[in-house]
PDB file of N, CA and C in Angstrom:
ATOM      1  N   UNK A   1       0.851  -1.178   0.000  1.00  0.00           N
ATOM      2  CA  UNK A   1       0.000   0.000   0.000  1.00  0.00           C
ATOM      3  C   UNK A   1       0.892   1.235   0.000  1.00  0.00           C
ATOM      4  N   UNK A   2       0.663   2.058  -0.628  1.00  0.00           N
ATOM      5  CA  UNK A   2       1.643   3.455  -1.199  1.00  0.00           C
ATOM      6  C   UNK A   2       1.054   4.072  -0.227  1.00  0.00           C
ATOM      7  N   UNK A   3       2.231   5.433   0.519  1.00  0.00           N
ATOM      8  CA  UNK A   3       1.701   6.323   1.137  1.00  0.00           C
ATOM      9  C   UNK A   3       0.570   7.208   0.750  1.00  0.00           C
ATOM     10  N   UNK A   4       0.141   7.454  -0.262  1.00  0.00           N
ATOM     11  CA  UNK A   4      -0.991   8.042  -0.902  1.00  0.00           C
ATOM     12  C   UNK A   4      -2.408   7.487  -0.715  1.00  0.00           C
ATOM     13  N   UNK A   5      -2.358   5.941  -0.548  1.00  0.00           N
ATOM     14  CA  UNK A   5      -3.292   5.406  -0.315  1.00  0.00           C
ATOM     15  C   UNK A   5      -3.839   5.173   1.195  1.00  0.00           C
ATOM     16  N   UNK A   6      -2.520   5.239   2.237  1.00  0.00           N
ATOM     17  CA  UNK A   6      -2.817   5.183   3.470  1.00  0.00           C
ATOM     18  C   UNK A   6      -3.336   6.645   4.276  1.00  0.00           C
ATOM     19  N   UNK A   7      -2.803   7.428   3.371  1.00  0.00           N
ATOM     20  CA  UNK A   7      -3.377   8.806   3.631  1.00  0.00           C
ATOM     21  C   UNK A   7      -4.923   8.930   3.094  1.00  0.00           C
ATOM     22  N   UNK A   8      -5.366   8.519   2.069  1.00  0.00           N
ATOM     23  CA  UNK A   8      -6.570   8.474   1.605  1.00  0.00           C
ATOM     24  C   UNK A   8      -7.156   7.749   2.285  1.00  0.00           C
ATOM     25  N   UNK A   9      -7.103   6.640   2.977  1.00  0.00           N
ATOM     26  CA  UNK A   9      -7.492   5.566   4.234  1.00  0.00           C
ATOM     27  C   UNK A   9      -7.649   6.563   5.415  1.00  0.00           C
ATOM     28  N   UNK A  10      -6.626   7.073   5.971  1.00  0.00           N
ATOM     29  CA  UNK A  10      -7.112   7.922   6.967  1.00  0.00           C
ATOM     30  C   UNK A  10      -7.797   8.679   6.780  1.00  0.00           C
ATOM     31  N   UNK A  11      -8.107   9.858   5.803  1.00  0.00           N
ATOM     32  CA  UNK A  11      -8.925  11.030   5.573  1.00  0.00           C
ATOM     33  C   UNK A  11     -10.146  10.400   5.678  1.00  0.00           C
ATOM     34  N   UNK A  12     -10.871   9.391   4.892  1.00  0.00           N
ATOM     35  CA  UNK A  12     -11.985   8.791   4.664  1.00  0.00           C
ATOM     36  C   UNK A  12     -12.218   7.924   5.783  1.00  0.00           C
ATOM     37  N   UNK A  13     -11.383   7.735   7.163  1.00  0.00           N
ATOM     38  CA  UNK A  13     -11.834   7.692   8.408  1.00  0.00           C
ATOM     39  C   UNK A  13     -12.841   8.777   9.285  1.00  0.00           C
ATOM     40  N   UNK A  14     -12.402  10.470   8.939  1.00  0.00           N
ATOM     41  CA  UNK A  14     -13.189  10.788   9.483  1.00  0.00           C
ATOM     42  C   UNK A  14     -14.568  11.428   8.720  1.00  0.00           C
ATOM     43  N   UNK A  15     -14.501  11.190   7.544  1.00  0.00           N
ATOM     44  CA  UNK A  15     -15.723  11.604   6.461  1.00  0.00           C
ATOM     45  C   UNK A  15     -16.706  10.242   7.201  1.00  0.00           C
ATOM     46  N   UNK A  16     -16.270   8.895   7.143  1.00  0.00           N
ATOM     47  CA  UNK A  16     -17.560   7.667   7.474  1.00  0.00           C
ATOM     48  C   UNK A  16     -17.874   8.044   9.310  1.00  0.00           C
ATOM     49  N   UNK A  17     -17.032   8.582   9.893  1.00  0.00           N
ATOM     50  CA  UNK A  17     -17.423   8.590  11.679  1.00  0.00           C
ATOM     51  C   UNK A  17     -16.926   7.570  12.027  1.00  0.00           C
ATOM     52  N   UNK A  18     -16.796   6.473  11.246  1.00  0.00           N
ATOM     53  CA  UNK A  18     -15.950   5.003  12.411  1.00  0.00           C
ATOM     54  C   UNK A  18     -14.615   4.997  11.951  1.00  0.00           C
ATOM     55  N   UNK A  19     -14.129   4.255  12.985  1.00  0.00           N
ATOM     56  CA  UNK A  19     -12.501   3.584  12.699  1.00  0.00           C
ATOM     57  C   UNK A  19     -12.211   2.599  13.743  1.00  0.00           C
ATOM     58  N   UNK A  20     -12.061   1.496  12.989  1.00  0.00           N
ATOM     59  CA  UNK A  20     -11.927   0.036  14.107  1.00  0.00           C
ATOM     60  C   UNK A  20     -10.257  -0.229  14.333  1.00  0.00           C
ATOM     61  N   UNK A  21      -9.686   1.193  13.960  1.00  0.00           N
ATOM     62  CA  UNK A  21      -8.402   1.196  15.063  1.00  0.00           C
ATOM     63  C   UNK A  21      -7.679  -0.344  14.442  1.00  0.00           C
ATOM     64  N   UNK A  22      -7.605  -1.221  13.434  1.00  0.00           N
ATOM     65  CA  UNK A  22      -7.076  -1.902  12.916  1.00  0.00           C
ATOM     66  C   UNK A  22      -5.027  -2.216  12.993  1.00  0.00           C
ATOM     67  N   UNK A  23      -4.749  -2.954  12.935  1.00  0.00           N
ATOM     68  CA  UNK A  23      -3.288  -3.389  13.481  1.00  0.00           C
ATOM     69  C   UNK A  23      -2.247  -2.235  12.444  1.00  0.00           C
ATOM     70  N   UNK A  24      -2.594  -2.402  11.261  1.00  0.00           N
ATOM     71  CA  UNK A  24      -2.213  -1.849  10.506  1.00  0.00           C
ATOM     72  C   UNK A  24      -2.168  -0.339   9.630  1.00  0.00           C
ATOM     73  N   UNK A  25      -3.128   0.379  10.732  1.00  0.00           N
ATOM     74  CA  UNK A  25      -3.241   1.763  10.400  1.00  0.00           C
ATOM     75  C   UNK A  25      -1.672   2.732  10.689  1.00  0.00           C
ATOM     76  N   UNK A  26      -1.694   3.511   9.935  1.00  0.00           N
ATOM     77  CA  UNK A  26       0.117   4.093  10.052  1.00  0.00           C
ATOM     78  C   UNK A  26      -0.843   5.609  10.030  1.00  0.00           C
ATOM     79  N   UNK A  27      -1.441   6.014  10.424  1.00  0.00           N
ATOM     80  CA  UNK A  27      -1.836   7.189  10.380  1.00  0.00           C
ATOM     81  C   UNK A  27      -2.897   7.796  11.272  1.00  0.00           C
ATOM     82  N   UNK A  28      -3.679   7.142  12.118  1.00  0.00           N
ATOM     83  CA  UNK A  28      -4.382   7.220  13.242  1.00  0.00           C
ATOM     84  C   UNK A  28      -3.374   7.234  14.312  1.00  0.00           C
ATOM     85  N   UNK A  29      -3.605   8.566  14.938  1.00  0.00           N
ATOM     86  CA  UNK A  29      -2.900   9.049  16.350  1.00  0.00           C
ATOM     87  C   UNK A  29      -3.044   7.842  17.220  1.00  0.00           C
ATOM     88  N   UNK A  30      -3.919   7.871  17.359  1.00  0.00           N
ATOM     89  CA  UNK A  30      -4.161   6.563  18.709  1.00  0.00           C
ATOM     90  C   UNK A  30      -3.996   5.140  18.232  1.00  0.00           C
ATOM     91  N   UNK A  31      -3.946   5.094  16.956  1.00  0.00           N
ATOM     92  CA  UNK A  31      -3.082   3.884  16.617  1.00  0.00           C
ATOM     93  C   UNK A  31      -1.796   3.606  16.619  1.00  0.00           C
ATOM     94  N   UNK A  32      -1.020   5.098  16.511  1.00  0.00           N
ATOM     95  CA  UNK A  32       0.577   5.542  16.465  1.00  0.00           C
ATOM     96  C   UNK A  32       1.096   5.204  17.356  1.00  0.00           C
ATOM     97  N   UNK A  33       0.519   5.950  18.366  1.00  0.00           N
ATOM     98  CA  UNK A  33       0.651   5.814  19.806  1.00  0.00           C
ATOM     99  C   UNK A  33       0.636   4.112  20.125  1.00  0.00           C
ATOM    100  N   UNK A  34      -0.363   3.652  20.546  1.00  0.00           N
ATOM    101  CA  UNK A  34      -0.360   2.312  21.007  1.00  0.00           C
ATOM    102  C   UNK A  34       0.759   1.627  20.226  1.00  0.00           C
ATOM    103  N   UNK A  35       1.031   1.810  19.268  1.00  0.00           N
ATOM    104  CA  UNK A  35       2.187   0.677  18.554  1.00  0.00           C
ATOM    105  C   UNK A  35       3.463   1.540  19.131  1.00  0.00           C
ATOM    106  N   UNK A  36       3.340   2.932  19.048  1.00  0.00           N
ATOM    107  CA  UNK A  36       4.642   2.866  19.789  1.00  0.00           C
ATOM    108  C   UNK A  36       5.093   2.322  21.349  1.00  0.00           C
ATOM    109  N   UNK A  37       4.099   2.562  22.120  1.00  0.00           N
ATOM    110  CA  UNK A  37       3.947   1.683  23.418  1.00  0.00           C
ATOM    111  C   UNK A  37       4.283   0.615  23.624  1.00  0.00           C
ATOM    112  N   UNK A  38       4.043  -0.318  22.652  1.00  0.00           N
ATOM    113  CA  UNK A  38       3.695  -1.510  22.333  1.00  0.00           C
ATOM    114  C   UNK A  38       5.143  -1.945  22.195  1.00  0.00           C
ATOM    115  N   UNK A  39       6.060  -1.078  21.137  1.00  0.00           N
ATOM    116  CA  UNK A  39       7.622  -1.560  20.706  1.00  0.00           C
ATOM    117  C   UNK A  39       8.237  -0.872  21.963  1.00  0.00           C
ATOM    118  N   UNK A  40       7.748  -0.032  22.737  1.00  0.00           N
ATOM    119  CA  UNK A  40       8.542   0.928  24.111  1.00  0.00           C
ATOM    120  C   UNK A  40       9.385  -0.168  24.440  1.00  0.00           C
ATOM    121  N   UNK A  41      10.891  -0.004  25.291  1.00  0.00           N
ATOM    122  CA  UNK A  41      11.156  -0.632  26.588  1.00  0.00           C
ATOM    123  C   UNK A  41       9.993  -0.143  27.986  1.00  0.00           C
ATOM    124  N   UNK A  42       9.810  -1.464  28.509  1.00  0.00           N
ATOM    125  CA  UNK A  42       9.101  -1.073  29.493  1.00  0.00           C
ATOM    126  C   UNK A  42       9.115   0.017  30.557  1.00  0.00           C
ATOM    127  N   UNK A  43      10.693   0.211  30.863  1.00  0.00           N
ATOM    128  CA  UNK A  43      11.133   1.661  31.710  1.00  0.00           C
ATOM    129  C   UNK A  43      10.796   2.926  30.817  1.00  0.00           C
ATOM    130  N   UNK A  44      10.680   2.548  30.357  1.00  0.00           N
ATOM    131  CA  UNK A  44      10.279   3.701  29.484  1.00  0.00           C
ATOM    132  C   UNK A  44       8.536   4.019  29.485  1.00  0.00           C
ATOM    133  N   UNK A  45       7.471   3.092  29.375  1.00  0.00           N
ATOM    134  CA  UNK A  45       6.738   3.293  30.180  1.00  0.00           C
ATOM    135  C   UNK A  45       6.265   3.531  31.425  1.00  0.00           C
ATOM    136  N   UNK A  46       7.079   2.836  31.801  1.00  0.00           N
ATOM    137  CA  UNK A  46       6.799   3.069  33.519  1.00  0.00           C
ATOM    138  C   UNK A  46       7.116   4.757  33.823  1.00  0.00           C
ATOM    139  N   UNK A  47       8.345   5.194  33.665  1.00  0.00           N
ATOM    140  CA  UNK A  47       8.596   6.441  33.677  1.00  0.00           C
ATOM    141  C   UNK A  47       7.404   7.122  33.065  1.00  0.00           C
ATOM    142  N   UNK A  48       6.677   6.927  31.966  1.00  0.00           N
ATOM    143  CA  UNK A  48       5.783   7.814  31.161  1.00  0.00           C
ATOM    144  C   UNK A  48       4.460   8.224  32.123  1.00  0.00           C
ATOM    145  N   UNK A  49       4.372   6.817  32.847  1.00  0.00           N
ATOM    146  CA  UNK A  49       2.966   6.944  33.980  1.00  0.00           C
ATOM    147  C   UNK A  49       3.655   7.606  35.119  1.00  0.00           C
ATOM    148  N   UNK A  50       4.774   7.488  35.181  1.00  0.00           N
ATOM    149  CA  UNK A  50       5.091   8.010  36.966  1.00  0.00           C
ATOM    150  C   UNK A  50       4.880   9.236  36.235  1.00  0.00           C
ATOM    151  N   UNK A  51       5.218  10.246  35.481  1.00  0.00           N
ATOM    152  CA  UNK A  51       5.202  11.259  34.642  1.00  0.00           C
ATOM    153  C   UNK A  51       3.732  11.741  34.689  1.00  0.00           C
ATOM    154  N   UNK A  52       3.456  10.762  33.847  1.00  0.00           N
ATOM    155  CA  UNK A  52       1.471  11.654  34.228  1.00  0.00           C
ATOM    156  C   UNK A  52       0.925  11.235  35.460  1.00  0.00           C
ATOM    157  N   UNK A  53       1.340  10.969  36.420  1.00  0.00           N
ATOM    158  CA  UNK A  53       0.801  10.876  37.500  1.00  0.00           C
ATOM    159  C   UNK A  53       1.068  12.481  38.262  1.00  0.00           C
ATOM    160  N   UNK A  54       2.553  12.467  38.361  1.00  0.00           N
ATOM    161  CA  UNK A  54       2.849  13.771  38.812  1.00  0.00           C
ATOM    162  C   UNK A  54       1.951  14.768  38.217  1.00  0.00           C
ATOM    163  N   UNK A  55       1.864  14.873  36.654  1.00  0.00           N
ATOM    164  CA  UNK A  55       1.434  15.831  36.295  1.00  0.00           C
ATOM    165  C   UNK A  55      -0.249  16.143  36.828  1.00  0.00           C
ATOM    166  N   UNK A  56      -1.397  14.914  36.872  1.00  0.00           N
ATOM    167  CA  UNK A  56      -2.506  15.094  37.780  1.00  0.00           C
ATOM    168  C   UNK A  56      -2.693  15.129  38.479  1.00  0.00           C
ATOM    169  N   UNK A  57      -1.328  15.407  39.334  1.00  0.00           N
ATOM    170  CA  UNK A  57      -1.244  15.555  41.252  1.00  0.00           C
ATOM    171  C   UNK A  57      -1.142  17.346  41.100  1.00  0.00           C
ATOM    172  N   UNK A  58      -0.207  17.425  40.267  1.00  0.00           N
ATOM    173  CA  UNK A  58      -0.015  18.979  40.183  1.00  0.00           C
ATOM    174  C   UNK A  58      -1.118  19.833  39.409  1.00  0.00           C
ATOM    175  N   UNK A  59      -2.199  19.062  38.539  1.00  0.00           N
ATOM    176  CA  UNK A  59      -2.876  19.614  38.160  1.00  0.00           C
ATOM    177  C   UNK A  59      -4.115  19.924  39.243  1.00  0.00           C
ATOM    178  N   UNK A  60      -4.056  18.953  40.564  1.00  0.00           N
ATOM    179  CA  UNK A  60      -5.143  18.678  41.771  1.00  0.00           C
ATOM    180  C   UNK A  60      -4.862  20.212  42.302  1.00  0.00           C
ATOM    181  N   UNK A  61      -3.421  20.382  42.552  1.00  0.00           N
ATOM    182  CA  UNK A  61      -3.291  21.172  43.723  1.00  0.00           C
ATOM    183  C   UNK A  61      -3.390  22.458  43.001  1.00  0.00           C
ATOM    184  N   UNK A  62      -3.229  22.685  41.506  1.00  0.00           N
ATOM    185  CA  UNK A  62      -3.482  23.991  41.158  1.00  0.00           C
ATOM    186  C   UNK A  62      -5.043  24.207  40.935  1.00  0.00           C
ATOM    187  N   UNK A  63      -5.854  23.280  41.035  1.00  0.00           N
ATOM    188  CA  UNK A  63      -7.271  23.661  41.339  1.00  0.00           C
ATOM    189  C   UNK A  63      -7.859  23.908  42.896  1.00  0.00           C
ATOM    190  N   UNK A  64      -6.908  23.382  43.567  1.00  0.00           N
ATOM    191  CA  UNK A  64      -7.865  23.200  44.903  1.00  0.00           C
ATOM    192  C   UNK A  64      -7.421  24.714  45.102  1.00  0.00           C
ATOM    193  N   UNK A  65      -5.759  25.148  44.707  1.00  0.00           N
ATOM    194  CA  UNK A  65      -5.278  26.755  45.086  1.00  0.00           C
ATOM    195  C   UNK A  65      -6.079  27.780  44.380  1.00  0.00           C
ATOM    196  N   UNK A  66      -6.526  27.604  43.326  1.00  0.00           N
ATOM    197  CA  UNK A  66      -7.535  28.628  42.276  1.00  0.00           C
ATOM    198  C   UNK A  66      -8.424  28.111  43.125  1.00  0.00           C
ATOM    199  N   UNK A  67      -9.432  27.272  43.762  1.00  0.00           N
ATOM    200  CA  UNK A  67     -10.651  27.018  44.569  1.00  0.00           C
ATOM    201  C   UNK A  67     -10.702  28.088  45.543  1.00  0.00           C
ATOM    202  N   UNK A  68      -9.193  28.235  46.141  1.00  0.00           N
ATOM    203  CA  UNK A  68      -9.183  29.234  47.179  1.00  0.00           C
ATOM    204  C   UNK A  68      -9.410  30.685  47.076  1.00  0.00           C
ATOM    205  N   UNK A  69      -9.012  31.364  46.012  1.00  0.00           N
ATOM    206  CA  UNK A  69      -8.675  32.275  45.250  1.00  0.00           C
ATOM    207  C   UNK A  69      -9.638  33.202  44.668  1.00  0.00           C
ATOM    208  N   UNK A  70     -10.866  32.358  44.040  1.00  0.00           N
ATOM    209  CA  UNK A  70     -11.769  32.137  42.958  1.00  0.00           C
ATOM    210  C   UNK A  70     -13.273  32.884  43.842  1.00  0.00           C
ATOM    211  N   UNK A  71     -13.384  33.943  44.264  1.00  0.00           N
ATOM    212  CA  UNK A  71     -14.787  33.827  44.608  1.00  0.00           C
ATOM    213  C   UNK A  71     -14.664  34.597  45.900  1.00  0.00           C
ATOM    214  N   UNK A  72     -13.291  34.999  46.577  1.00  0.00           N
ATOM    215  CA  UNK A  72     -13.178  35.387  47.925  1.00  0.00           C
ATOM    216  C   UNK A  72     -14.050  36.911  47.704  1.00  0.00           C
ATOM    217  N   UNK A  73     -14.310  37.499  49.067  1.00  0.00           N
ATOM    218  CA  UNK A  73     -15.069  38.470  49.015  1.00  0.00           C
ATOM    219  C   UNK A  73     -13.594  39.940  48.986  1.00  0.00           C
ATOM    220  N   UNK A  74     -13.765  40.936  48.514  1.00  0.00           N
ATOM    221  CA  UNK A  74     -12.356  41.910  48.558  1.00  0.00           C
ATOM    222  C   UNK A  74     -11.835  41.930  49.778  1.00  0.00           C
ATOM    223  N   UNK A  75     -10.709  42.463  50.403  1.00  0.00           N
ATOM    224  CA  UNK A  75     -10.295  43.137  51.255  1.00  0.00           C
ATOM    225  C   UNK A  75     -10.784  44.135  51.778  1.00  0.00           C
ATOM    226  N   UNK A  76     -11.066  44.590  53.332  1.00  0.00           N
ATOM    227  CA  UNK A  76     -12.087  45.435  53.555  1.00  0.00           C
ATOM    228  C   UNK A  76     -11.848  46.712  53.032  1.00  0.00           C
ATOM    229  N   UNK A  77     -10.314  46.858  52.646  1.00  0.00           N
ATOM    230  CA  UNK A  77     -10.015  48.577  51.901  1.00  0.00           C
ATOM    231  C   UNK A  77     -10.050  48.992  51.104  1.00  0.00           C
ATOM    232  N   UNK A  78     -10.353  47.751  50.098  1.00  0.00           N
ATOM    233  CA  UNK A  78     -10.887  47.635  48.735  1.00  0.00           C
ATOM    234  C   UNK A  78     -12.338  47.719  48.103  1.00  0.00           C
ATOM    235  N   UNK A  79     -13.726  47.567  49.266  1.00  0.00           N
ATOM    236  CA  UNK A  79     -14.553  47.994  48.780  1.00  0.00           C
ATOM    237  C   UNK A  79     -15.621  48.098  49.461  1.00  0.00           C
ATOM    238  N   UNK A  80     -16.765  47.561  49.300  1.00  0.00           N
ATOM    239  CA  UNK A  80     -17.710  47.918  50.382  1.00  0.00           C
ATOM    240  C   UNK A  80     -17.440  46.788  51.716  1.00  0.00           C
ATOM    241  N   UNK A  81     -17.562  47.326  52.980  1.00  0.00           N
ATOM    242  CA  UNK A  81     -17.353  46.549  54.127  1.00  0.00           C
ATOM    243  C   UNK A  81     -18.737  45.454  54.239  1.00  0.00           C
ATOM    244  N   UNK A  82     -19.963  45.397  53.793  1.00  0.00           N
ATOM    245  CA  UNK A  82     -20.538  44.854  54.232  1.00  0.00           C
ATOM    246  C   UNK A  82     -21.035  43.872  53.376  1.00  0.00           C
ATOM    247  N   UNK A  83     -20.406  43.840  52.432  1.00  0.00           N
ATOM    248  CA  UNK A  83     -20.072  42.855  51.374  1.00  0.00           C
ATOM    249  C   UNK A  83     -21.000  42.982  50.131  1.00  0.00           C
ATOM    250  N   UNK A  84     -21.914  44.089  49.602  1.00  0.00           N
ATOM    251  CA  UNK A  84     -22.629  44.136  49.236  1.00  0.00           C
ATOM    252  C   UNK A  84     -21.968  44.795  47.966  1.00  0.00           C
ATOM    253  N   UNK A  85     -22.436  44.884  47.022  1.00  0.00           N
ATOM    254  CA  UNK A  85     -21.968  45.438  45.547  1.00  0.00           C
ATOM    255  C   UNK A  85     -22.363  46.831  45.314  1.00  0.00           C
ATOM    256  N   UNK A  86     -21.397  48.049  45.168  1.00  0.00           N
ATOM    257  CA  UNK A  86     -21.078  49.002  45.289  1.00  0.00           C
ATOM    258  C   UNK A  86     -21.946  49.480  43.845  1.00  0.00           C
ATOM    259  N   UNK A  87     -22.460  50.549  43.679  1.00  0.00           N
ATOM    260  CA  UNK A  87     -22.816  51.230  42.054  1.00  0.00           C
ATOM    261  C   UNK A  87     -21.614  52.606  42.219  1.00  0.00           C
ATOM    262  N   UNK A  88     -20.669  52.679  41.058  1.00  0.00           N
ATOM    263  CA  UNK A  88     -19.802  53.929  41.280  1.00  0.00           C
ATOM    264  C   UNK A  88     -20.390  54.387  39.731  1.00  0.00           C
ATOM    265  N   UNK A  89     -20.870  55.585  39.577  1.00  0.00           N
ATOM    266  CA  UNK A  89     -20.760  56.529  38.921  1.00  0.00           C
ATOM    267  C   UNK A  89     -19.647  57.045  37.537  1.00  0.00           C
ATOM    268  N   UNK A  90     -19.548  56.638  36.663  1.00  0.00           N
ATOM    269  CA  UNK A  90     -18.245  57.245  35.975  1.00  0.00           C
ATOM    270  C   UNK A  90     -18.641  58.100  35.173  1.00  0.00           C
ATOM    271  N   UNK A  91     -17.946  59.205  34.949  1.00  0.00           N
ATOM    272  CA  UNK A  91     -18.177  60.767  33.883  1.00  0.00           C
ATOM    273  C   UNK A  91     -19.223  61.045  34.323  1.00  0.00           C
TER     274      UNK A  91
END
């Protein structure tokens, strides 16, 4: 199969809506992927998950810190003390 034809194979993957992800696709991302996985040394996976693990630990704690952040009421010198929403006037 000529590269021309495997490219025409992929394009006309997403014109029909399916793709059964077949052994032999050279052009589906998530087929790329898994075969490269697949030929990986295993440390080399393993590292890849310890890797995204960190990264959704660090993605936890930068939400729970924006949680904190996100919604607080001003500082009392900053606006109305009794927490209520100010109308200011401009020109």
């Amino acid at each position: 199969m000529s590269e021309a034809e495997r490219a025409g194979r992929y394009t006309d993957l997403f014109a029909s809506g399916t793709h059964d992800h077949q052994s032999d696709c050279a052009f589906c991302p998530i087929c790329t992927g898994i075969a490269v996985l697949r030929e990986s040394n295993p440390e080399v996976v393993e590292h890849l998950a310890a890797a995204a693990r960190e990264l959704i630990a660090a993605a936890g704690i930068l939400v729970a810190e924006t949680e904190k952040r996100v919604g607080r009421p001003a500082p009392p010198d900053q606006g109305a003390t009794d927490g209520r929403v100010r109308r200011i006037d401009v020109g």
